[in-house]
Structure formats: C-alpha cells, structure tokens
N, C-alpha and C. Protein backbone atom coordinates (compact mmCIF):
# COMPACT_ATOMS: atom_id res chain seq x y z
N UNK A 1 129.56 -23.67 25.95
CA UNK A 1 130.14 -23.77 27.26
C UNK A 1 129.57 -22.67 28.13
N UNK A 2 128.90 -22.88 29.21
CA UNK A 2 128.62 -22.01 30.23
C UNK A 2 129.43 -22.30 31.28
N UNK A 3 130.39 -22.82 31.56
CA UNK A 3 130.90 -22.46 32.83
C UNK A 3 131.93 -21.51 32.84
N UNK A 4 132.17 -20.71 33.75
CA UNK A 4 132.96 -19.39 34.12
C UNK A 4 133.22 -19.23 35.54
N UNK A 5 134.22 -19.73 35.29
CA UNK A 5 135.16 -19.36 36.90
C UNK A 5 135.67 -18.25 36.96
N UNK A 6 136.19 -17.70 38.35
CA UNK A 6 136.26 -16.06 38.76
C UNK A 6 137.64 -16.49 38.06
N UNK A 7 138.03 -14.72 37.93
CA UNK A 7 139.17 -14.26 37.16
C UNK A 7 140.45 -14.94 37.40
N UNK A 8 140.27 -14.94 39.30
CA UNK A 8 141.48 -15.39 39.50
C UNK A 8 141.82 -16.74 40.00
N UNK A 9 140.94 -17.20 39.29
CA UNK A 9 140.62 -19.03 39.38
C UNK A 9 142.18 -19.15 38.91
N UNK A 10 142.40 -20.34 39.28
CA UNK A 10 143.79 -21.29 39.19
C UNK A 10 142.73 -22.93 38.50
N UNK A 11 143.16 -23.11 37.42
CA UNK A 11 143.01 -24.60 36.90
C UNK A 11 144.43 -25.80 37.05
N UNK A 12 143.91 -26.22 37.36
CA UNK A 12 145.20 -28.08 37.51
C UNK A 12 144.41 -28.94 36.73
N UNK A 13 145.27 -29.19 35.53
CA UNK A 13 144.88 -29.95 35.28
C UNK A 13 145.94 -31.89 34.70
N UNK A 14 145.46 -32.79 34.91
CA UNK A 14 146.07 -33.62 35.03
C UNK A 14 146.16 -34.40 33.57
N UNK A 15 147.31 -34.66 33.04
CA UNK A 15 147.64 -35.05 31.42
C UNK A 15 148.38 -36.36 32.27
N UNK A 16 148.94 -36.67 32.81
CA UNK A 16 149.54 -37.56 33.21
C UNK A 16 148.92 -38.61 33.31
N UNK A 17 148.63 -39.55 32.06
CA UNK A 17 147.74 -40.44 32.34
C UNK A 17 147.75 -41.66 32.62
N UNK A 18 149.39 -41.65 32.40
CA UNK A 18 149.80 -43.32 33.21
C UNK A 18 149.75 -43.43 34.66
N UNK A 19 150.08 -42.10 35.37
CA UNK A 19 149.98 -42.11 37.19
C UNK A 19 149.54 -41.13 37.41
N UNK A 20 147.87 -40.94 36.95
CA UNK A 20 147.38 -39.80 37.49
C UNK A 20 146.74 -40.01 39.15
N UNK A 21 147.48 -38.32 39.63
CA UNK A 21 147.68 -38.49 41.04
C UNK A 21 146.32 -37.11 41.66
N UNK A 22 145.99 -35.96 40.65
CA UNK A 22 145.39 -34.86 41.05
C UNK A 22 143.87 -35.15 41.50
N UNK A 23 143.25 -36.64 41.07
CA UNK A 23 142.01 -36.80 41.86
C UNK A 23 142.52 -37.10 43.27
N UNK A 24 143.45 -38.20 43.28
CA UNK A 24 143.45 -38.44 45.06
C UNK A 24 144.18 -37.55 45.88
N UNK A 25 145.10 -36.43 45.65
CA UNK A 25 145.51 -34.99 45.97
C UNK A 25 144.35 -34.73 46.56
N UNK A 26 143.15 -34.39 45.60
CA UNK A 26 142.23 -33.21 46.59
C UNK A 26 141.25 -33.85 46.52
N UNK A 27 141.05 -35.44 46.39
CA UNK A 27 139.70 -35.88 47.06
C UNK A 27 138.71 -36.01 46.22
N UNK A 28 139.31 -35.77 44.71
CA UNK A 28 137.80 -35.33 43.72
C UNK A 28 137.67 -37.11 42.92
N UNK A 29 136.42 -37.04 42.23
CA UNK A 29 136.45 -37.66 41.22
C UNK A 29 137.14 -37.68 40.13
N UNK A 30 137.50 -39.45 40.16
CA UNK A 30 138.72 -39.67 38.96
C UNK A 30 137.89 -39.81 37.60
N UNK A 31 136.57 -39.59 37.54
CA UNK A 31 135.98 -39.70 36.45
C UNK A 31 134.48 -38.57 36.21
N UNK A 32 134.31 -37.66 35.30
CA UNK A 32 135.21 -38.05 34.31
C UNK A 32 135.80 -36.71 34.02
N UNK A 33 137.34 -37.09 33.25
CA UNK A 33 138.54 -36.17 33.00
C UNK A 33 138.76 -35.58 31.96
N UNK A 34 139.89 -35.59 31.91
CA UNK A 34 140.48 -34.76 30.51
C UNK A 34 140.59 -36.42 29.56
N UNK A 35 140.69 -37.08 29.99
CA UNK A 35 139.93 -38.49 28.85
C UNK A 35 138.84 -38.52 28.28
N UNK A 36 138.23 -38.40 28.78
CA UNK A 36 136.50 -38.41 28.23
C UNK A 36 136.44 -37.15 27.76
N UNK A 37 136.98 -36.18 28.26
CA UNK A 37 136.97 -34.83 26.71
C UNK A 37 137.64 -34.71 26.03
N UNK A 38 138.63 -35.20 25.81
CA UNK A 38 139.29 -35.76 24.44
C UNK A 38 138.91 -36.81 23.51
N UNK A 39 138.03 -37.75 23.96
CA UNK A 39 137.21 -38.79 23.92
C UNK A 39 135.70 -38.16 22.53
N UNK A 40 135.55 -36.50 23.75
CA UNK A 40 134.00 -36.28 23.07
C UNK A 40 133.12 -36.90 24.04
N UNK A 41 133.33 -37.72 25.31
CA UNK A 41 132.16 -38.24 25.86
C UNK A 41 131.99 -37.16 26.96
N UNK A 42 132.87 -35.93 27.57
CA UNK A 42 131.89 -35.29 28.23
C UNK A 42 132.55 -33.65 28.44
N UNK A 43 131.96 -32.57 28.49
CA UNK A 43 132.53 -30.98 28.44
C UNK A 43 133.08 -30.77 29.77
N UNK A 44 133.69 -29.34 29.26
CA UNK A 44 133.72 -29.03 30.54
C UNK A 44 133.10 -28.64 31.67
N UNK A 45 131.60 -28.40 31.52
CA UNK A 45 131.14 -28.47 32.38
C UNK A 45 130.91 -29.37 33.64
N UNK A 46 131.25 -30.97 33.01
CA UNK A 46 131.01 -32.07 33.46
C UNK A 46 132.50 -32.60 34.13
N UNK A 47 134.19 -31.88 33.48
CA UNK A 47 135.13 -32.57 34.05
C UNK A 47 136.13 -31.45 35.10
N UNK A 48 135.99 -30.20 35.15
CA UNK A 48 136.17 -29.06 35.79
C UNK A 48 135.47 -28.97 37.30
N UNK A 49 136.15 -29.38 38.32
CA UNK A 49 135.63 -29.94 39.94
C UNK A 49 136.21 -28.77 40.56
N UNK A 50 135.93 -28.23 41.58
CA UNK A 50 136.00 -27.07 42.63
C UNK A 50 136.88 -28.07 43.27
N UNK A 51 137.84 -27.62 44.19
CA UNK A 51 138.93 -28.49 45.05
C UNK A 51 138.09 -27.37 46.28
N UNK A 52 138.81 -28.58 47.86
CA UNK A 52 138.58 -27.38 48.72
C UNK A 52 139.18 -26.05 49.21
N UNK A 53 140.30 -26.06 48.21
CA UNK A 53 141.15 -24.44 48.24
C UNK A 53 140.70 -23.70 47.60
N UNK A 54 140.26 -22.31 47.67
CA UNK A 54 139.66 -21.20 47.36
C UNK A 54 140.38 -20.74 46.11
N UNK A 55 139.46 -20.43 45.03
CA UNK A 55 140.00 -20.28 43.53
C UNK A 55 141.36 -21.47 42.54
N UNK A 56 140.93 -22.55 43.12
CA UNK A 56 141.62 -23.73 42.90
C UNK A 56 139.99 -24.95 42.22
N UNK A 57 140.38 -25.22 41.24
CA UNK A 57 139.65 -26.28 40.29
C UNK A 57 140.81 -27.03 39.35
N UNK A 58 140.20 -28.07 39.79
CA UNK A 58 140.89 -29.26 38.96
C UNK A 58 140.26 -30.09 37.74
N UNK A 59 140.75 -30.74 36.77
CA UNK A 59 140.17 -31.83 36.04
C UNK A 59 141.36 -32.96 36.58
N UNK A 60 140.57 -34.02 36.89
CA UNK A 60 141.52 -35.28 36.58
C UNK A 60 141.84 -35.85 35.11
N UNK A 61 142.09 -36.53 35.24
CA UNK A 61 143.03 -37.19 34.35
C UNK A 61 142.03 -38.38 33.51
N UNK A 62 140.97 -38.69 34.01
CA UNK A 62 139.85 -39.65 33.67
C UNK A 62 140.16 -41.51 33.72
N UNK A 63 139.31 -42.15 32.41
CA UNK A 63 139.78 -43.34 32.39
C UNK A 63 140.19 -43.42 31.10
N UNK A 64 141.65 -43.64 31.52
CA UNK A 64 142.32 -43.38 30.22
C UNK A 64 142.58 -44.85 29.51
N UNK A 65 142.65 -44.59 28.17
CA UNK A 65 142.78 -45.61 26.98
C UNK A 65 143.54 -45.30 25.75
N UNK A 66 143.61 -46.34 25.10
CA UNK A 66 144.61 -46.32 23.75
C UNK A 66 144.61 -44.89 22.95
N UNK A 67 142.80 -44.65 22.84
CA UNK A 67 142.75 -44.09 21.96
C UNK A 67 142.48 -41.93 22.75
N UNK A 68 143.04 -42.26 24.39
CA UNK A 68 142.82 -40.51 24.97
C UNK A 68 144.41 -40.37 24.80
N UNK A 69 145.24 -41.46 24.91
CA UNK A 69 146.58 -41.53 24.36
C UNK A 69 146.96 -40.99 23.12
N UNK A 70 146.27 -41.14 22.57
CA UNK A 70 146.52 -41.31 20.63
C UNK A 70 145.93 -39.75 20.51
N UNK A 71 145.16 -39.77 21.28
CA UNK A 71 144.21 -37.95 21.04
C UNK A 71 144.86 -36.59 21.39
N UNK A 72 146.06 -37.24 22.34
CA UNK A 72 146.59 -35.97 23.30
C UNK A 72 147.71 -35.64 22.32
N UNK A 73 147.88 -36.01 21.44
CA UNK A 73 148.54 -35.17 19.95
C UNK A 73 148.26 -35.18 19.08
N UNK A 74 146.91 -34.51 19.39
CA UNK A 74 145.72 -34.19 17.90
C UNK A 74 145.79 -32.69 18.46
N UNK A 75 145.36 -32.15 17.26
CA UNK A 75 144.96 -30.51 17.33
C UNK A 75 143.66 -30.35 18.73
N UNK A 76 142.69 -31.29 18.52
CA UNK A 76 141.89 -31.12 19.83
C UNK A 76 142.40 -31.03 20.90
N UNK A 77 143.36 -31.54 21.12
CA UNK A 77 143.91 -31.23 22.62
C UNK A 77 144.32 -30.02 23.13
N UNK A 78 144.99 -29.59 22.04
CA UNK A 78 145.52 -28.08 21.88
C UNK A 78 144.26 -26.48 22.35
N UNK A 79 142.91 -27.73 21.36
CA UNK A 79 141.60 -26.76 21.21
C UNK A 79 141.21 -26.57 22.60
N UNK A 80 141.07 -27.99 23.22
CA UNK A 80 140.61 -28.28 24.59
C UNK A 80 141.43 -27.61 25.74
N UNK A 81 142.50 -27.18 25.58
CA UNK A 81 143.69 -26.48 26.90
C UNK A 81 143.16 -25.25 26.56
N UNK A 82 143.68 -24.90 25.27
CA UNK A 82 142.06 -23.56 25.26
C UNK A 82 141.42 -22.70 25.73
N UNK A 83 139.74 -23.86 25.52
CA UNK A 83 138.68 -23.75 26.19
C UNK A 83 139.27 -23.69 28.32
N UNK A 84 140.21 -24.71 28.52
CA UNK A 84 140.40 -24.60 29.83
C UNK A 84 140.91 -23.24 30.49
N UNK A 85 141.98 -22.47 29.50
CA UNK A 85 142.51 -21.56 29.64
C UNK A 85 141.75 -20.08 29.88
N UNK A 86 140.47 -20.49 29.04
CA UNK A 86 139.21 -18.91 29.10
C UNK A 86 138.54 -18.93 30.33
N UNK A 87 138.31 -19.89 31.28
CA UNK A 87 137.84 -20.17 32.70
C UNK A 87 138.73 -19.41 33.75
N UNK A 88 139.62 -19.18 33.77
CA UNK A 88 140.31 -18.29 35.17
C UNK A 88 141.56 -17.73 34.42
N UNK A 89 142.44 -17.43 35.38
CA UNK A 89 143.97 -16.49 35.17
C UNK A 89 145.14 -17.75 34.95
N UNK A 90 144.98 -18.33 35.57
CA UNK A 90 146.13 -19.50 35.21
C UNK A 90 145.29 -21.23 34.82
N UNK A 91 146.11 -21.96 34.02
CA UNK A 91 146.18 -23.25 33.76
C UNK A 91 147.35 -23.82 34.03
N UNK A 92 147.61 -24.85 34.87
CA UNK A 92 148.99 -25.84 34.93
C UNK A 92 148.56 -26.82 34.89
N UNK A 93 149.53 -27.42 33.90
CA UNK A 93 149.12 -28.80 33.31
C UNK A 93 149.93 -29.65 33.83
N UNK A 94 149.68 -30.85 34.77
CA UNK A 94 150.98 -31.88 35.24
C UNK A 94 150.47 -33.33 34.22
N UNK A 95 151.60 -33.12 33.69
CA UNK A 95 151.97 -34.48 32.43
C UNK A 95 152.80 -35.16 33.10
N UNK A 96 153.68 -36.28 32.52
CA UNK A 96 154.28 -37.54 32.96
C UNK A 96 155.86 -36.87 32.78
C-alpha cells in the first residue's frame, strides 16, 4: 500500500450496502468500494476518493453482492478497516 493521507485526514467510509448514500453525498464514484476490496478485486489505492472538503476522503460502498455481504463478517473486513485506519486520524464507518 502506498497511499498516505495527511495526519489529520478524516476517512468515511460506507458499509451500508443495502442504501449506500456516501457516493451521491459528495459526488464521487460508486465504484469501486469497500465491495470490491472485500471482494480482492481492488486496494486501497483504487477505492479511497478525495471529497471536495479539505482532509475529508471517502470509500463508497461499491457494487455490492451476496458474497461482499457474506465477507463483511470475515476477519478480512476487520484486516481491511485496519489498513483504512493507518491513512489519517479518524475512520467513521456508516453501516445500515
């Protein structure tokens, strides 16, 4: 992982995957999310988006399926909040 956000980065990130709302909030791409890295199909380099508020980055929520459902209570998920958590000072996670 090479990406590194400033200290006092703020992450949002969106678990809510039946009505995920944090791509159309700030305008970003709904793909791809915290689905597809639970998935394995893409890092964080690829699902971690700059919003236009200053020290504010988001992941959406992606395109979610049976099996990003079935993943979000596996130990990876746990691994993956993590990895999100070493990028700035705060993580908030909005779930359902």
């Amino acid at each position: 992982m090479n990406l590194k956000l400033g200290g006092d980065e703020l992450v949002l990130v969106d678990i809510d995957l039946r009505r995920p709302m944090i791509h159309r909030t700030f305008g970003l791409n709904a793909e791809p999310g915290i689905c597809e890295a639970l998935r394995g199909e893409a890092d964080l380099n690829e699902i971690v988006q700059p919003t236009a508020i200053p020290n504010l980055s988001a992941v959406s929520a992606g395109d979610c399926d049976r099996m990003a459902i079935q993943l979000l209570g596996h130990e990876s998920t746990a691994s993956l909040l993590k990895e999100l958590r070493a990028l700035g000072e705060f993580v908030i996670v909005d779930g359902c």
